[in-house]
PDB file of N, CA and C in Angstrom:
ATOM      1  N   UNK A   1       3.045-150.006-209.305  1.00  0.00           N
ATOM      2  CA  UNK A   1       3.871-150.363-208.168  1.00  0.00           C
ATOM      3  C   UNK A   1       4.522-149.088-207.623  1.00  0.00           C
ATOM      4  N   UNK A   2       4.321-148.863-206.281  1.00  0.00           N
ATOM      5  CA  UNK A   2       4.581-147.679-205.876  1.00  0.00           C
ATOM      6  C   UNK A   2       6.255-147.697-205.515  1.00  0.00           C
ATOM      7  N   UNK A   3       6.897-146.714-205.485  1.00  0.00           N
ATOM      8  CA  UNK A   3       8.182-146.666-204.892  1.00  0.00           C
ATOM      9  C   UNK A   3       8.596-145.386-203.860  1.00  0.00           C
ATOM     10  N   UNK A   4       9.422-145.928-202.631  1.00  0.00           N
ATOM     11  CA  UNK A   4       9.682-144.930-201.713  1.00  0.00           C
ATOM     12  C   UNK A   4      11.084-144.052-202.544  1.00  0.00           C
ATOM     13  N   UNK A   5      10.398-142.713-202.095  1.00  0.00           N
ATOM     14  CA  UNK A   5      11.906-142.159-202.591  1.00  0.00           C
ATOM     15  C   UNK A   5      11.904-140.879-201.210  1.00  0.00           C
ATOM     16  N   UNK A   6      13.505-140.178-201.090  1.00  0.00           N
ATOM     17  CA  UNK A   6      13.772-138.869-200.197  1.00  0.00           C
ATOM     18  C   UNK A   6      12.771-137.899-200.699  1.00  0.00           C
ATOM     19  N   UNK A   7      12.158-137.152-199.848  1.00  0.00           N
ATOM     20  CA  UNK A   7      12.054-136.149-200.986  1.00  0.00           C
ATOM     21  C   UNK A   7      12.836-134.917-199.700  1.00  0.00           C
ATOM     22  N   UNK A   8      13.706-134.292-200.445  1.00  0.00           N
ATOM     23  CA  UNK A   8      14.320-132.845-199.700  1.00  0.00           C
ATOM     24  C   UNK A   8      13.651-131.631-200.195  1.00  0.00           C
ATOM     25  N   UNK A   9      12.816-130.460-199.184  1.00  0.00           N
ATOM     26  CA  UNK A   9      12.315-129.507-199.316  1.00  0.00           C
ATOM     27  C   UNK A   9      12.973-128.829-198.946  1.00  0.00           C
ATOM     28  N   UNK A  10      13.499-127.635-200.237  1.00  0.00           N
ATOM     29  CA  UNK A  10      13.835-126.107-198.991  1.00  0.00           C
ATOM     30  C   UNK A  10      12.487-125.275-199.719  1.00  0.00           C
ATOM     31  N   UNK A  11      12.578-124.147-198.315  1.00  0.00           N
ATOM     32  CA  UNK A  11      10.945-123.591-198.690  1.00  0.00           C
ATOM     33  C   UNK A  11      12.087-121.699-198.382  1.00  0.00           C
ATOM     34  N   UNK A  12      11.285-121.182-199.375  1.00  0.00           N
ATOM     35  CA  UNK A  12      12.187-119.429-199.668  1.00  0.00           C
ATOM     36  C   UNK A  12      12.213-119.121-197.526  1.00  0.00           C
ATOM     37  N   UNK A  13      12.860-118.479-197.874  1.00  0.00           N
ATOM     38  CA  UNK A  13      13.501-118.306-196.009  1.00  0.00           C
ATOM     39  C   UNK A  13      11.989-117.408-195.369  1.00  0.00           C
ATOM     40  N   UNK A  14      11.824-117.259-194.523  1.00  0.00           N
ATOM     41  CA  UNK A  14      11.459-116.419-194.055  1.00  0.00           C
ATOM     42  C   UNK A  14      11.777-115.970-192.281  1.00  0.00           C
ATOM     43  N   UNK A  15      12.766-115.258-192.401  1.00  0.00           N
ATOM     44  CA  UNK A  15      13.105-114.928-191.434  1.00  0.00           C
ATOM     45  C   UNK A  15      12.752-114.552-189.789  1.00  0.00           C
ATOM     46  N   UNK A  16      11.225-114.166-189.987  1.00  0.00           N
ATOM     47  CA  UNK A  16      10.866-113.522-188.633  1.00  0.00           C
ATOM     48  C   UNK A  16       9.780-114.889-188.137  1.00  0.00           C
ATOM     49  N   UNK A  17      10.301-115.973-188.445  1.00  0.00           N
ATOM     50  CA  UNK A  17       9.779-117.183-187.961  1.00  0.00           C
ATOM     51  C   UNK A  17      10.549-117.174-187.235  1.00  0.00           C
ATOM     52  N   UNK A  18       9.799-117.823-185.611  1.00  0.00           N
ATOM     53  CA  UNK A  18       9.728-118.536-183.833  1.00  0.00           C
ATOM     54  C   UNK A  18       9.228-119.660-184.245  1.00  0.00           C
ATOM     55  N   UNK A  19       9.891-120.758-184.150  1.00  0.00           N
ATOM     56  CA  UNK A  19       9.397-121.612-183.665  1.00  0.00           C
ATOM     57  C   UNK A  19       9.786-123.060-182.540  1.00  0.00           C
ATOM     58  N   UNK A  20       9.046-122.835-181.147  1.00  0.00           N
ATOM     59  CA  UNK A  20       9.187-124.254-180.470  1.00  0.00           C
ATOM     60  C   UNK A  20      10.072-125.067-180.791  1.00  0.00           C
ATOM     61  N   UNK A  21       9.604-125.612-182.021  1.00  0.00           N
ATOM     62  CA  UNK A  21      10.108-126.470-182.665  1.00  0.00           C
ATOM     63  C   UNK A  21      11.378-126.770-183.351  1.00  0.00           C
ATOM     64  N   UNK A  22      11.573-125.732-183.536  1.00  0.00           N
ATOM     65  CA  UNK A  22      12.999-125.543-184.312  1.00  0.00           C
ATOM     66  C   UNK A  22      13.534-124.051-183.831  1.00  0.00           C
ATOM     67  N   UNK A  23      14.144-124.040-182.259  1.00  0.00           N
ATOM     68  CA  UNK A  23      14.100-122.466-181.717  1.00  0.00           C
ATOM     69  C   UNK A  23      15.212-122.042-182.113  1.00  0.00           C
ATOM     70  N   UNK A  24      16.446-122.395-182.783  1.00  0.00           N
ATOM     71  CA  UNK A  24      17.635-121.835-183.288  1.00  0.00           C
ATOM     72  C   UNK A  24      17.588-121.308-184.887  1.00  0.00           C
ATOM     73  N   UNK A  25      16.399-120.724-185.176  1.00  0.00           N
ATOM     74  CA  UNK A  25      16.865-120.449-186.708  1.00  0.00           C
ATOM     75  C   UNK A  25      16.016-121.093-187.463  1.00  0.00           C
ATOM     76  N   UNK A  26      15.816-120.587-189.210  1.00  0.00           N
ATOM     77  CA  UNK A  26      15.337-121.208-189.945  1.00  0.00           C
ATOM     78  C   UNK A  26      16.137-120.670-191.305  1.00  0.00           C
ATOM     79  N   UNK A  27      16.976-120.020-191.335  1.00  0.00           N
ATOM     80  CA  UNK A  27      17.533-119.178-192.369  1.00  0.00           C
ATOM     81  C   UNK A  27      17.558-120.578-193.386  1.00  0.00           C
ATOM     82  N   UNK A  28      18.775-121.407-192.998  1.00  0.00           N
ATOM     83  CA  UNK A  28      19.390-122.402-193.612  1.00  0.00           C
ATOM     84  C   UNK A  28      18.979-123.973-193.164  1.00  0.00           C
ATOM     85  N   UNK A  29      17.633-124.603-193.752  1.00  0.00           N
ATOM     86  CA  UNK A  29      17.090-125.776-192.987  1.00  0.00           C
ATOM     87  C   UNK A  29      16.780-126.207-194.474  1.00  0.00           C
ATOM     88  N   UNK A  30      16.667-127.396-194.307  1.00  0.00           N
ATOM     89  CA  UNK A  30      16.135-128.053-195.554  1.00  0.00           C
ATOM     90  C   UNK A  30      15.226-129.340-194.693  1.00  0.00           C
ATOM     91  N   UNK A  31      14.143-129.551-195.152  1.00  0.00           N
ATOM     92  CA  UNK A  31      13.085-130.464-194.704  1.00  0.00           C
ATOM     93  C   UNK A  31      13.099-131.757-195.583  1.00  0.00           C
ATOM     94  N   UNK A  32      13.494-132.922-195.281  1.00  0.00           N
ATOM     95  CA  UNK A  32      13.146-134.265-195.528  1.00  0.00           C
ATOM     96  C   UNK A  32      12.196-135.045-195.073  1.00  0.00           C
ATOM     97  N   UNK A  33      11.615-135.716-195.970  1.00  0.00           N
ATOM     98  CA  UNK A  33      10.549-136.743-195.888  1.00  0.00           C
ATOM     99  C   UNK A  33      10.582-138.114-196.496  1.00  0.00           C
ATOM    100  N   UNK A  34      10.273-139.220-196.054  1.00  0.00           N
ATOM    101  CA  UNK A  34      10.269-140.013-196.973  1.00  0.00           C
ATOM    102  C   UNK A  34       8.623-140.033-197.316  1.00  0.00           C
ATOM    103  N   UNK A  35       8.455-140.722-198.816  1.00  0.00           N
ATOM    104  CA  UNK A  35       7.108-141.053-199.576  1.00  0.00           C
ATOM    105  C   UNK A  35       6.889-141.842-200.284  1.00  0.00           C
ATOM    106  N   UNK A  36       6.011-142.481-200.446  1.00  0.00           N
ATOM    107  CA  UNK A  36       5.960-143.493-201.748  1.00  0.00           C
ATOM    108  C   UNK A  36       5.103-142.720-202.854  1.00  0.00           C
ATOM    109  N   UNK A  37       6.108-143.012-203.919  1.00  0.00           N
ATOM    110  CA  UNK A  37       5.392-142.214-205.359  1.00  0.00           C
ATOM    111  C   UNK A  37       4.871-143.211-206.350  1.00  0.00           C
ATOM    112  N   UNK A  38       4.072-143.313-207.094  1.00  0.00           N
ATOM    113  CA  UNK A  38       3.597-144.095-208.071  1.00  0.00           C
ATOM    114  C   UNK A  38       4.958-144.200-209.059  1.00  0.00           C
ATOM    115  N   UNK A  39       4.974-143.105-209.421  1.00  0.00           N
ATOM    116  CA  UNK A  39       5.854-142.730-210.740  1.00  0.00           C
ATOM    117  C   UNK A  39       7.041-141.663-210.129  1.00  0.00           C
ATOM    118  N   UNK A  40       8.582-141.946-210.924  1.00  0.00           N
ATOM    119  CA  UNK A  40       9.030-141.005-210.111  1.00  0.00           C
ATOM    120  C   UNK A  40       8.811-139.742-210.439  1.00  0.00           C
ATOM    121  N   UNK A  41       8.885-138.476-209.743  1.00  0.00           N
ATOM    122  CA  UNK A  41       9.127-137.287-210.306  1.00  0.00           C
ATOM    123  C   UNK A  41      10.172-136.716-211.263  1.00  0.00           C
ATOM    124  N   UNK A  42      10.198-136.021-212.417  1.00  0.00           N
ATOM    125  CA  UNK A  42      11.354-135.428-213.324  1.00  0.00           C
ATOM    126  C   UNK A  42      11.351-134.033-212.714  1.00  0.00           C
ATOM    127  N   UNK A  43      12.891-133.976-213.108  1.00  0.00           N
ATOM    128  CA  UNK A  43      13.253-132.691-212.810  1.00  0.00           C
ATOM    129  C   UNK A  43      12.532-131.639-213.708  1.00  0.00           C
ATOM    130  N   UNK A  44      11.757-130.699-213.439  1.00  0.00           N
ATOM    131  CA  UNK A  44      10.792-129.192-213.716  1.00  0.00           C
ATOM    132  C   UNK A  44       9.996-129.534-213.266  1.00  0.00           C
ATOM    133  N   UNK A  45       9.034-130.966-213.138  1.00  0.00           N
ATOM    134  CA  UNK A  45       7.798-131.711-212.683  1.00  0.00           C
ATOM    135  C   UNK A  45       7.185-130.975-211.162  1.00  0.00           C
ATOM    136  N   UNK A  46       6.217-130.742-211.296  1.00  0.00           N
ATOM    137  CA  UNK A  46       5.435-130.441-209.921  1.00  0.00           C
ATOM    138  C   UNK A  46       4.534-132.046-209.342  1.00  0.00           C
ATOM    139  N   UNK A  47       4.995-131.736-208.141  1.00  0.00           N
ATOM    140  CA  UNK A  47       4.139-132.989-207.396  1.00  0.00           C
ATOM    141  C   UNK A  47       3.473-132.315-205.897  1.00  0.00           C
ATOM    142  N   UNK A  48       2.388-133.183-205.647  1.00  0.00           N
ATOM    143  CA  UNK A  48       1.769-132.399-204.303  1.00  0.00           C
ATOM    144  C   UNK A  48       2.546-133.425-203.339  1.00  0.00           C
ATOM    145  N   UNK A  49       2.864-132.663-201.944  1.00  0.00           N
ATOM    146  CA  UNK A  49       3.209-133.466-201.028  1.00  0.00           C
ATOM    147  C   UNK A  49       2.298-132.776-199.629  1.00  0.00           C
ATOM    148  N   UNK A  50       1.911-133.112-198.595  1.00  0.00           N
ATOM    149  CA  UNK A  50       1.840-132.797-197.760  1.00  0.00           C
ATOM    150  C   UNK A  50       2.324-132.561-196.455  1.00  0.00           C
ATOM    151  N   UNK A  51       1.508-132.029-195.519  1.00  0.00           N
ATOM    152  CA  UNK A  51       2.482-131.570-194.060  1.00  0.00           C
ATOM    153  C   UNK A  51       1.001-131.325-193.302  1.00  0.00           C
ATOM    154  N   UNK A  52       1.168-132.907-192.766  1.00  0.00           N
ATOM    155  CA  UNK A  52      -0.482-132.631-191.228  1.00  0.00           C
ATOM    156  C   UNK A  52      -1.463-132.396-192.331  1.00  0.00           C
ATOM    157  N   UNK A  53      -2.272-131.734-192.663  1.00  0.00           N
ATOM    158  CA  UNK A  53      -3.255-131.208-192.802  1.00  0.00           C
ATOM    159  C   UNK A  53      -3.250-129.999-194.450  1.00  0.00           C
ATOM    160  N   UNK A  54      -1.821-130.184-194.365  1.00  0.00           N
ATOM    161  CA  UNK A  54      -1.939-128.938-195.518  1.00  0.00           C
ATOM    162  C   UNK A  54      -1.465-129.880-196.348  1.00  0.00           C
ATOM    163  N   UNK A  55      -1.539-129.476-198.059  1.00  0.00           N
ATOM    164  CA  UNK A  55      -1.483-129.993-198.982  1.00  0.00           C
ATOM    165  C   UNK A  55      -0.463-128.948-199.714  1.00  0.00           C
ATOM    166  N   UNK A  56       0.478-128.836-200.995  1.00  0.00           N
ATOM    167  CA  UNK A  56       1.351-128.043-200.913  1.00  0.00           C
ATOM    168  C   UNK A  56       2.193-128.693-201.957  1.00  0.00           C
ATOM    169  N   UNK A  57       2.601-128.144-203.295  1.00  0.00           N
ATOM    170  CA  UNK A  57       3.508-128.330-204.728  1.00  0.00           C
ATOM    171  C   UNK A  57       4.820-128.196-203.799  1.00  0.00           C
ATOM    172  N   UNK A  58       5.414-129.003-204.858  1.00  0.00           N
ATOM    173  CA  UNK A  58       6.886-129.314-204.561  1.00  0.00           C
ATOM    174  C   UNK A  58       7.455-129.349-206.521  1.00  0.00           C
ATOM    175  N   UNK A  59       7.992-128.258-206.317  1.00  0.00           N
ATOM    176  CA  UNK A  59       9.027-128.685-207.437  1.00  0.00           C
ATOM    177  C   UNK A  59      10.341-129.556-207.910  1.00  0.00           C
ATOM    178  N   UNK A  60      10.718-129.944-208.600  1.00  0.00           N
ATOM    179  CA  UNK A  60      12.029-131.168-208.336  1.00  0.00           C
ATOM    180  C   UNK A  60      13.129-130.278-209.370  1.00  0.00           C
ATOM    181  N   UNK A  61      13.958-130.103-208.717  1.00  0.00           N
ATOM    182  CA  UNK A  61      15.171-129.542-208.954  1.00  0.00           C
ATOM    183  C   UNK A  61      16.402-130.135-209.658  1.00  0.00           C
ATOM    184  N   UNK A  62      16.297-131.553-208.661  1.00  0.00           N
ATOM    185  CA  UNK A  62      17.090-132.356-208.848  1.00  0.00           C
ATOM    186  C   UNK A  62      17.008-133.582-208.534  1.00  0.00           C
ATOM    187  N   UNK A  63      16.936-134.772-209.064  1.00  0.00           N
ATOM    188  CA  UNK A  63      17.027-136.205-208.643  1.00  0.00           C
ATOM    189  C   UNK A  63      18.036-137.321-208.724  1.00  0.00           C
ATOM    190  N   UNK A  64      18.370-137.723-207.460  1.00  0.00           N
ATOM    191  CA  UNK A  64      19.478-138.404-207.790  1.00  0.00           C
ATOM    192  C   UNK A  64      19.500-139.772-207.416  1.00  0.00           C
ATOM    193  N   UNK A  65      19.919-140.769-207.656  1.00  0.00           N
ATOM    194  CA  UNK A  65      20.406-142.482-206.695  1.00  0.00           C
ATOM    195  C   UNK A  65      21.337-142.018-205.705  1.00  0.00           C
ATOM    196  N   UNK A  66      20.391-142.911-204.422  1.00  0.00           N
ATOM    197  CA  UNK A  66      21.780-142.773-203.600  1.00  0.00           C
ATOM    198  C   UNK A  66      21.510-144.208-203.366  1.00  0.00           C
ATOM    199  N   UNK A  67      22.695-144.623-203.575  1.00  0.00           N
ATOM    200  CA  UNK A  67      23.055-146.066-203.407  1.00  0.00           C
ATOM    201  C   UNK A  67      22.902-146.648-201.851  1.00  0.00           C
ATOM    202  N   UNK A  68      23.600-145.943-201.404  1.00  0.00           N
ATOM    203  CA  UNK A  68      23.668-146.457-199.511  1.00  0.00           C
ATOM    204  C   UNK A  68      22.227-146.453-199.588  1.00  0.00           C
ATOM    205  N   UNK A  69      21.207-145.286-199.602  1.00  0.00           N
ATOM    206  CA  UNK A  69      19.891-145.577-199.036  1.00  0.00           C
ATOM    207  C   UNK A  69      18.929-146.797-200.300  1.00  0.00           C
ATOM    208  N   UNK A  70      19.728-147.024-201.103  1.00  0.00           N
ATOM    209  CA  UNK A  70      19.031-147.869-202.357  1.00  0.00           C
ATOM    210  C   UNK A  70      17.547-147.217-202.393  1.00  0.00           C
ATOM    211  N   UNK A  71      17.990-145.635-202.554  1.00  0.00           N
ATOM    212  CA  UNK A  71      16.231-145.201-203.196  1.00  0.00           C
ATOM    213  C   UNK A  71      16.794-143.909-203.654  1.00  0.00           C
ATOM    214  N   UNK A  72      15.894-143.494-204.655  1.00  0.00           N
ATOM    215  CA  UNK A  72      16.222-141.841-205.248  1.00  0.00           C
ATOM    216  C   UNK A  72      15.985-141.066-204.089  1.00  0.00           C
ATOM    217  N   UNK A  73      16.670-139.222-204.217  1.00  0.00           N
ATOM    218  CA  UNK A  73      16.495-138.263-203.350  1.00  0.00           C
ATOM    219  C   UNK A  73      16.095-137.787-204.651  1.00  0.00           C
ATOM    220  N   UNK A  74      15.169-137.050-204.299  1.00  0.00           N
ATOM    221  CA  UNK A  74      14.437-135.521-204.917  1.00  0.00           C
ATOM    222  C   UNK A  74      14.436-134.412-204.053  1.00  0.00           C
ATOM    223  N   UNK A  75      15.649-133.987-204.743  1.00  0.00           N
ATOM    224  CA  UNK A  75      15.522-132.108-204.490  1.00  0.00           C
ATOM    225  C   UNK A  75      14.366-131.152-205.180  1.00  0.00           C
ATOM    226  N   UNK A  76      13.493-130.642-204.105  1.00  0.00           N
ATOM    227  CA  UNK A  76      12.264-129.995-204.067  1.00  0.00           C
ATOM    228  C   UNK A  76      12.525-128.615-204.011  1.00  0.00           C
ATOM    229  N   UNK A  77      12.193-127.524-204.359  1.00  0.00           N
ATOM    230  CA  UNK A  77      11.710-126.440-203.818  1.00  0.00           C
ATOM    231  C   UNK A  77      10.099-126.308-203.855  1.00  0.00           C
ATOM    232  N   UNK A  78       9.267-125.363-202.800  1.00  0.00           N
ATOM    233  CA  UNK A  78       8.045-125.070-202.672  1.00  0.00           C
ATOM    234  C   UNK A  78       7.425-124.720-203.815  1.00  0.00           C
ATOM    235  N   UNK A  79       7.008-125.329-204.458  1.00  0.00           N
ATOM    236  CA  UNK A  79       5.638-125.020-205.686  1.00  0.00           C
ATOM    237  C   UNK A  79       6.429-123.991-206.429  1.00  0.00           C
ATOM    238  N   UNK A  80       8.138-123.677-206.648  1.00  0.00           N
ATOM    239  CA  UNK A  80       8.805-123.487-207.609  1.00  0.00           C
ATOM    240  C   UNK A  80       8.716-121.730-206.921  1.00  0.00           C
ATOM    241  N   UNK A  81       7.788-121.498-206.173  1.00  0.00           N
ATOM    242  CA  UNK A  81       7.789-119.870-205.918  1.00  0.00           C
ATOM    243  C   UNK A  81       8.385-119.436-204.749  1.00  0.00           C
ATOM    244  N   UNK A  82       8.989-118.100-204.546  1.00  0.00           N
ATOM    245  CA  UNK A  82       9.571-117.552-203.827  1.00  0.00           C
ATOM    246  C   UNK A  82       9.198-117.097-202.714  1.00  0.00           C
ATOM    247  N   UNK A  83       7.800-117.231-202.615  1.00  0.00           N
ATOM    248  CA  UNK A  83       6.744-117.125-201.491  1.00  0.00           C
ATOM    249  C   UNK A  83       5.866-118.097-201.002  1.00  0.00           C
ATOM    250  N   UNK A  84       6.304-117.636-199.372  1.00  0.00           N
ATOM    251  CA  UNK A  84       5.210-118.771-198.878  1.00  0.00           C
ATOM    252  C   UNK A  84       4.323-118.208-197.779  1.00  0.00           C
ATOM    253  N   UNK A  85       3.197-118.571-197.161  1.00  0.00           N
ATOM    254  CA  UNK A  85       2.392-117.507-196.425  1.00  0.00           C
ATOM    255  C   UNK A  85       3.596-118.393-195.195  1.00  0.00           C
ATOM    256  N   UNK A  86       2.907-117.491-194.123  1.00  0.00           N
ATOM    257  CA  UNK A  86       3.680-117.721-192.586  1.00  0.00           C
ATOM    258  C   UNK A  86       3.102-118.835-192.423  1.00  0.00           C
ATOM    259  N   UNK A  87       1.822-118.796-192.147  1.00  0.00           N
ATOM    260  CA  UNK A  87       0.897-119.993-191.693  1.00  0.00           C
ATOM    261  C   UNK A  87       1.394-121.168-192.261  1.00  0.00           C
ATOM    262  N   UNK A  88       1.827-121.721-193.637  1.00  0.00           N
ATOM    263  CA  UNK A  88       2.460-122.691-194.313  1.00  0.00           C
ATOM    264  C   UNK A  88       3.429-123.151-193.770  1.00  0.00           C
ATOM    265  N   UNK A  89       4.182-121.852-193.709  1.00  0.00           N
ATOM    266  CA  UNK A  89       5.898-122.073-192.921  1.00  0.00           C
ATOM    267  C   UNK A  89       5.324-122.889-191.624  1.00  0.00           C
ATOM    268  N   UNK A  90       5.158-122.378-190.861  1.00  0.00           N
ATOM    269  CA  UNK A  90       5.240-122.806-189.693  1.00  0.00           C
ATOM    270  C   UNK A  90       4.333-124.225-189.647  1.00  0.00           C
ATOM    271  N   UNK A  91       3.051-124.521-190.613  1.00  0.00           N
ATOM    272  CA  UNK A  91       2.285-126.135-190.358  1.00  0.00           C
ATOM    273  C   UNK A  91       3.695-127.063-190.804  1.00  0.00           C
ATOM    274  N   UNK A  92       4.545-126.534-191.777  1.00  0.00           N
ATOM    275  CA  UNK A  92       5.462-127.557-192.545  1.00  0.00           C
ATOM    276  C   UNK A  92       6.353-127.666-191.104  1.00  0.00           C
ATOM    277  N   UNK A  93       7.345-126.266-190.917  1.00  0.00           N
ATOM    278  CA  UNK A  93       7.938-126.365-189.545  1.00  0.00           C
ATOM    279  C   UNK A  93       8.128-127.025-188.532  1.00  0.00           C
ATOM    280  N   UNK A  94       6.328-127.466-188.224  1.00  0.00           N
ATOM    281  CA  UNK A  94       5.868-128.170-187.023  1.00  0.00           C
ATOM    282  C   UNK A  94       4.987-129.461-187.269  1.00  0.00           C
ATOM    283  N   UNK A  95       5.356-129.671-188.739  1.00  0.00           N
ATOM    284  CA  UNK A  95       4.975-131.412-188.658  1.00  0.00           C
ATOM    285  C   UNK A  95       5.595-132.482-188.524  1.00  0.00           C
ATOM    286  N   UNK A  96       5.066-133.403-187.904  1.00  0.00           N
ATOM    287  CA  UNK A  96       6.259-134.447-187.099  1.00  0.00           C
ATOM    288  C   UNK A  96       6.075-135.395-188.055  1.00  0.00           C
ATOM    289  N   UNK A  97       5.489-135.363-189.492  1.00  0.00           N
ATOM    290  CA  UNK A  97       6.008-135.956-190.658  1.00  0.00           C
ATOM    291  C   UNK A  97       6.995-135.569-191.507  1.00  0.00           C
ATOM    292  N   UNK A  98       7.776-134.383-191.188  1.00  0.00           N
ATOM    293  CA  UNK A  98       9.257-134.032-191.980  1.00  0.00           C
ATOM    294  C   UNK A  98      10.084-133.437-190.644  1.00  0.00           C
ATOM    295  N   UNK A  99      11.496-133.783-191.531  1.00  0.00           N
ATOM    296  CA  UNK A  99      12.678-133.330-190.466  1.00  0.00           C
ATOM    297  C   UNK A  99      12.909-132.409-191.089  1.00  0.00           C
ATOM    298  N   UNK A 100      13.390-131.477-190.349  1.00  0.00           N
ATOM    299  CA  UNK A 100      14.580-130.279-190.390  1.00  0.00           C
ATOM    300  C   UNK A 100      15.388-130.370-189.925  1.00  0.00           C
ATOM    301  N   UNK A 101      16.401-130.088-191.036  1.00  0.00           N
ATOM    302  CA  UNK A 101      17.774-130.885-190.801  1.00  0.00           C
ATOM    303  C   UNK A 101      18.577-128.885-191.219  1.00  0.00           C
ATOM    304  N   UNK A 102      19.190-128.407-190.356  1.00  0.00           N
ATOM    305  CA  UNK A 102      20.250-127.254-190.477  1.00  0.00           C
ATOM    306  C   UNK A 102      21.213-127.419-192.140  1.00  0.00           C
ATOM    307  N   UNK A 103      22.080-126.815-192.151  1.00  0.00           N
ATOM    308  CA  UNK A 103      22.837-127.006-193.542  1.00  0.00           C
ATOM    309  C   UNK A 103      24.266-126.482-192.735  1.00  0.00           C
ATOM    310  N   UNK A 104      24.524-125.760-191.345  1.00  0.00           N
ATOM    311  CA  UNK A 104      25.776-125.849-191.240  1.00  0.00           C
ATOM    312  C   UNK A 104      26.549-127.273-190.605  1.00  0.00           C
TER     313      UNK A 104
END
């Protein structure tokens, strides 16, 4: 039985990203999605998530209940590494299957 949960991505910054899409900045953005997971994710656990066309690890940081949304959030970072190519940045950036949501 599958279950929807948040999942929140931050992906390592990369600064000399333009994009359309998000033309004020990317320093401080964190990307949400919702998904349905079989099983939930544990915190160290790698899971694949996607964006359009690309496929792409998500590490879980942190998981929590949030009651108001009656479903877990999973705090993600990118496949746990500090690097990401540009091309990545920007398919995740510009898919109209996750939000970017600022942090100020």
């Amino acid at each position: 039985m599958s279950q929807t949960i948040e999942v929140r991505l931050r992906l390592p910054v990369r600064s000399q990203i333009k994009s359309p899409a998000f033309p004020y900045g990317v320093a401080d953005i964190r990307f949400t999605k919702k998904a349905d997971v079989e099983t939930l994710p544990k915190v160290g656990e790698t899971f694949t998530m996607s964006a359009g066309s690309l496929a792409f690890p998500c590490k879980v940081i942190q998981r929590t209940w949030d009651e108001h949304a009656n479903m877990f959030i999973v705090a993600c970072e990118y496949g746990g590494t500090a690097r990401i190519s540009q091309h990545d940045y920007l398919t995740i950036l510009e898919a109209t299957d996750w939000t970017p949501r600022p942090l100020l």
